[in-house]
C-alpha atoms as a PDB file:
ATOM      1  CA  UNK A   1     278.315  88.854-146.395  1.00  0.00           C
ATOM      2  CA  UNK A   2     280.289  86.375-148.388  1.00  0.00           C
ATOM      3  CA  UNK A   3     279.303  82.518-148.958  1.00  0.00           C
ATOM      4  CA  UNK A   4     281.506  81.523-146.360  1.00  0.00           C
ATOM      5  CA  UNK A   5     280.083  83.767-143.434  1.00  0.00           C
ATOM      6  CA  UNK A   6     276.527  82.972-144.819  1.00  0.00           C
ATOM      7  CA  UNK A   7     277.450  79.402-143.942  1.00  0.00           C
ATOM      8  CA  UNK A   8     278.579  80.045-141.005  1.00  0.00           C
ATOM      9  CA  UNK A   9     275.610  81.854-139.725  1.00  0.00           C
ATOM     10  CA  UNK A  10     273.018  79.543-140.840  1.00  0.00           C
ATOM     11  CA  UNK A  11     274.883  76.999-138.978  1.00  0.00           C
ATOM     12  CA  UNK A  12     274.710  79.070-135.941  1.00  0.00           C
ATOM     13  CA  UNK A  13     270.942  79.981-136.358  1.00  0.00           C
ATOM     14  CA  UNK A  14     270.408  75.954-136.970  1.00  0.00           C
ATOM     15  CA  UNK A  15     272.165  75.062-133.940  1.00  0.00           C
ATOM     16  CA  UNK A  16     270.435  78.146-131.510  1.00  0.00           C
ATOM     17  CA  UNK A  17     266.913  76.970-133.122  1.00  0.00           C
ATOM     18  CA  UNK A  18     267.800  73.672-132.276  1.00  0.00           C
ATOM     19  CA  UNK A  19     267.664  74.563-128.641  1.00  0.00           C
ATOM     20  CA  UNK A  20     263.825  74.828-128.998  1.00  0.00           C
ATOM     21  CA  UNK A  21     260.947  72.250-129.047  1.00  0.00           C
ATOM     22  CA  UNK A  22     258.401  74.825-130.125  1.00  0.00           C
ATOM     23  CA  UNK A  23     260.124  77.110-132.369  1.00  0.00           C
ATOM     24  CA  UNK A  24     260.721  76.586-136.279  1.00  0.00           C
ATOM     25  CA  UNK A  25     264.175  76.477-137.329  1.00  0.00           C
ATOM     26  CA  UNK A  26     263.516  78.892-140.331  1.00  0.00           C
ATOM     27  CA  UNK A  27     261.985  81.630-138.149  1.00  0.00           C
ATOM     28  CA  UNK A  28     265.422  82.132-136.120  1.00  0.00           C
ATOM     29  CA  UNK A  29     267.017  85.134-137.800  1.00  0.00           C
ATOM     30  CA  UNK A  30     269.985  87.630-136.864  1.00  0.00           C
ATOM     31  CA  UNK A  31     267.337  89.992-135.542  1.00  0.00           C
ATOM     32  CA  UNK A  32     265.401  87.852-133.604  1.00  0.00           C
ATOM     33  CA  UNK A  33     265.285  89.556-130.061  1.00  0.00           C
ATOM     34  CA  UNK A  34     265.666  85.491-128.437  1.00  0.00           C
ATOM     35  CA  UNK A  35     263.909  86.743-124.853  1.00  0.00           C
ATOM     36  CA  UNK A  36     260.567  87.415-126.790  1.00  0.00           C
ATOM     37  CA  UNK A  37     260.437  84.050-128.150  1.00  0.00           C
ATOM     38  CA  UNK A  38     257.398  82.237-126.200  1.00  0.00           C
ATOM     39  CA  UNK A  39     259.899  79.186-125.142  1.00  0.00           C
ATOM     40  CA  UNK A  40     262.587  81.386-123.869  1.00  0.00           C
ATOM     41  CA  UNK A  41     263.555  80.544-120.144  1.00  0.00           C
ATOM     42  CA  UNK A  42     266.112  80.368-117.891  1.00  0.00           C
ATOM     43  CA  UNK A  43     266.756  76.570-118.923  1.00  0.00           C
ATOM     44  CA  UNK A  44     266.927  77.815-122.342  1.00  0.00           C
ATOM     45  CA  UNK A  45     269.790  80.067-121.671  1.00  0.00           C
ATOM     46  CA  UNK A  46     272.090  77.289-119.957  1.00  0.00           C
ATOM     47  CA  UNK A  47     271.217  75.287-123.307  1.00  0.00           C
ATOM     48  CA  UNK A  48     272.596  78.040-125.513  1.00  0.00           C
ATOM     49  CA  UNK A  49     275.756  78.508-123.421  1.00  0.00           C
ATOM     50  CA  UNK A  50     276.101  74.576-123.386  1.00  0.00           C
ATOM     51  CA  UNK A  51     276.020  74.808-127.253  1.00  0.00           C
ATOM     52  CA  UNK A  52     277.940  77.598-127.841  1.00  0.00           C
ATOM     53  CA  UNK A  53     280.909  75.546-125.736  1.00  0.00           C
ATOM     54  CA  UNK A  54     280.058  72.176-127.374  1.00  0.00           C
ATOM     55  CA  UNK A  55     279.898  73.596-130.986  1.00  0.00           C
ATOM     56  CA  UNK A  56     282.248  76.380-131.212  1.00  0.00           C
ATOM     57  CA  UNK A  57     284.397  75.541-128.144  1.00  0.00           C
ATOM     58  CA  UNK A  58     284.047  78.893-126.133  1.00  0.00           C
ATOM     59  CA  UNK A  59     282.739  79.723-122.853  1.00  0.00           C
ATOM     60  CA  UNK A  60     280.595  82.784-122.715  1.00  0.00           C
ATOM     61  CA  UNK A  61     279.068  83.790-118.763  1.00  0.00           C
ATOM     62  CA  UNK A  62     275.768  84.498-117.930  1.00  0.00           C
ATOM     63  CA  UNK A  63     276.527  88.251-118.069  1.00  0.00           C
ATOM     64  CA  UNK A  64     277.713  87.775-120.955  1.00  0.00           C
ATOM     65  CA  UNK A  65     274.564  86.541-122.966  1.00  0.00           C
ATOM     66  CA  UNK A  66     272.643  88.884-120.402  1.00  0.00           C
ATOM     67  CA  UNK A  67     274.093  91.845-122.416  1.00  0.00           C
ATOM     68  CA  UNK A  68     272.764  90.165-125.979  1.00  0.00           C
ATOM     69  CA  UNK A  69     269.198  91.595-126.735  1.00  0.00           C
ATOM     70  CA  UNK A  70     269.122  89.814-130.801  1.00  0.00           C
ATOM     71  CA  UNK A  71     270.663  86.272-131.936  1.00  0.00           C
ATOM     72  CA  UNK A  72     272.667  88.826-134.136  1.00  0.00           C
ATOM     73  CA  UNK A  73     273.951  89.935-130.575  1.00  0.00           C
ATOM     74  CA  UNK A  74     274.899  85.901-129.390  1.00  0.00           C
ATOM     75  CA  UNK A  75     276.567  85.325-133.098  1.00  0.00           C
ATOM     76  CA  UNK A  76     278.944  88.211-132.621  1.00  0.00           C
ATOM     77  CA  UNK A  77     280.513  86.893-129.229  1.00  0.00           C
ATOM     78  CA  UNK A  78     280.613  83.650-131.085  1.00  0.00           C
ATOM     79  CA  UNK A  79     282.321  84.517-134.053  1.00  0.00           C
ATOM     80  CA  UNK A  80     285.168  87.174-132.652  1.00  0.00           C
END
């Protein structure tokens, strides 16, 4: 990865950790499988999809993000 996308994902990884109360920012990584994190709910999904259109002004559907199994997996429909 180059400087630029390296920005650009630890934006993205600050901004999904940010949809936590419980969860450190710094242990969100590309490989974190998000459905195994102890927080994760339904509510927590309709928080990430409210982000990704507030932040990066896209709409992804539920089936969508249902498909996703890592954050890796949410930062690639995000960034196409």
């Amino acid at each position: 990865m180059n400087m630029l996308t390296d920005t650009k994902v630890k934006v993205f990884l600050d901004n999904f950790a940010e949809q936590f109360d419980e969860v450190p920012v710094n242990s969100i990584i590309l490989d974190t499988k998000f459905r195994a994190l102890e927080e994760w709910s339904s509510m927590h999904a309709l928080l990430v999809l409210a982000m990704i259109d507030a932040e990066y002004d896209m709409v992804i559907d539920g089936d969508a993000l249902e498909s996703c199994i890592t954050v890796g997996d949410i930062y690639e429909l995000v960034s196409k």
